[in-house]
Protein backbone atom coordinates (compact mmCIF):
# COMPACT_ATOMS: atom_id res chain seq x y z
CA UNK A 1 120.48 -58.53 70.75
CA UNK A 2 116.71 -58.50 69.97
CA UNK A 3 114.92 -55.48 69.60
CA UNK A 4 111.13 -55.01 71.00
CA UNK A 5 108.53 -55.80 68.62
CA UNK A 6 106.67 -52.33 68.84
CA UNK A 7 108.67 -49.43 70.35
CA UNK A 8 107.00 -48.24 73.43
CA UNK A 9 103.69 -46.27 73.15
CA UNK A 10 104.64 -43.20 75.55
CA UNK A 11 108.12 -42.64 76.47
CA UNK A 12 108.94 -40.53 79.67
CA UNK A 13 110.47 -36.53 78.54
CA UNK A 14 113.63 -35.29 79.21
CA UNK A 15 113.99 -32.97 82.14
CA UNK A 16 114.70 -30.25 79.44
CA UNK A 17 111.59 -30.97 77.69
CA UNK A 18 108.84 -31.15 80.43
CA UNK A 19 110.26 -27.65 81.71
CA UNK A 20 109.76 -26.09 77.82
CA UNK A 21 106.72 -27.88 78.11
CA UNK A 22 105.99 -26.17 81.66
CA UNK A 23 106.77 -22.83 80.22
CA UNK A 24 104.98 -22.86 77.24
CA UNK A 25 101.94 -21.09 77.97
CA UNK A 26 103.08 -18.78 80.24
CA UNK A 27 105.43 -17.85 77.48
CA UNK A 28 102.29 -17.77 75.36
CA UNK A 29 100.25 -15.17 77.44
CA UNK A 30 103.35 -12.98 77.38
CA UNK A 31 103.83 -13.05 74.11
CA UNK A 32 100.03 -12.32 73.16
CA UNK A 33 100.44 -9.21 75.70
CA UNK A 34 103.58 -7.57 74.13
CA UNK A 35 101.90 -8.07 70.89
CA UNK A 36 98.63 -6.34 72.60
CA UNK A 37 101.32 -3.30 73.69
CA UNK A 38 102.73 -3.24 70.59
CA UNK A 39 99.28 -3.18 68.30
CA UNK A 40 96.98 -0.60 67.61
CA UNK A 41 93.46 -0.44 66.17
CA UNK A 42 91.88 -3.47 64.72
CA UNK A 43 94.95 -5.42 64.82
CA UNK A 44 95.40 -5.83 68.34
CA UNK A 45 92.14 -8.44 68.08
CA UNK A 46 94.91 -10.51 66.34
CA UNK A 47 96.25 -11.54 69.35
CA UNK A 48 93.27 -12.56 71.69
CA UNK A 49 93.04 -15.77 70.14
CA UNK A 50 96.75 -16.31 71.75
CA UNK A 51 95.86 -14.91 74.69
CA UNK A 52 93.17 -17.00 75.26
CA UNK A 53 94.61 -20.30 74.26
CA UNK A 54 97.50 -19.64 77.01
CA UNK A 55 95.00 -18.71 79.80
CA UNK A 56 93.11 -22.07 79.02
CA UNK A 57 95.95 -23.90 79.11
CA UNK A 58 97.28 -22.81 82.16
CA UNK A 59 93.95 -23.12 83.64
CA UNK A 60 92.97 -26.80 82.35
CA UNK A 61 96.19 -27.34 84.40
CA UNK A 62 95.18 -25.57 87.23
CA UNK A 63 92.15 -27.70 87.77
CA UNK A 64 93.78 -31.10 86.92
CA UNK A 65 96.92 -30.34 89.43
CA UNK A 66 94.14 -29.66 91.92
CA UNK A 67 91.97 -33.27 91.23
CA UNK A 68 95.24 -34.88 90.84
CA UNK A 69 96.04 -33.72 94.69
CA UNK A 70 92.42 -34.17 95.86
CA UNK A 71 92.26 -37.51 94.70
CA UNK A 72 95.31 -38.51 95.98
CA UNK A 73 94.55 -37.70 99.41
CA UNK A 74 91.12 -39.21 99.05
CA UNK A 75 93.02 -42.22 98.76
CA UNK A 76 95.75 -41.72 101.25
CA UNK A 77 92.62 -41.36 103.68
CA UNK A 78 90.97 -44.52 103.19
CA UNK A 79 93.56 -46.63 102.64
CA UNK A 80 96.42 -45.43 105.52
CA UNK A 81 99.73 -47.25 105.41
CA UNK A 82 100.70 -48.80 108.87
């Protein structure tokens, strides 16, 4: 049997995977606010670089779900299927 060359460049996740994936920075903003709960003093600024890494994450996915749909039915409008 021959064997590709080069293995392929992106290869598609596991259902398992892409729902850690999904989770992770929810998980992430939780985290950061039990740690906020659980600080006191200067030490709770610890966590706010957590905190905000999870809220831009879940945001910069906000927005892309959102041009992801809006182009999509940009398309689906010009170019309708019988």
């Amino acid at each position: 049997m021959l064997k590709a060359p080069f293995p392929p460049a992106v290869s598609p996740p596991s259902q398992r995977r892409a729902a850690l994936l999904a989770l992770a920075s929810p998980l992430l903003i939780l985290l950061a606010l039990v740690g906020l709960l659980h600080r006191a003093g200067a030490s709770r600024w610890e966590v706010l670089p957590a905190l905000l890494i999870g809220s831009g994450l879940l945001l910069t996915s906000l927005h892309r779900r959102r041009r992801r749909r809006r182009e999509l039915l940009r398309s689906l409008r010009q170019n309708p299927q019988g």
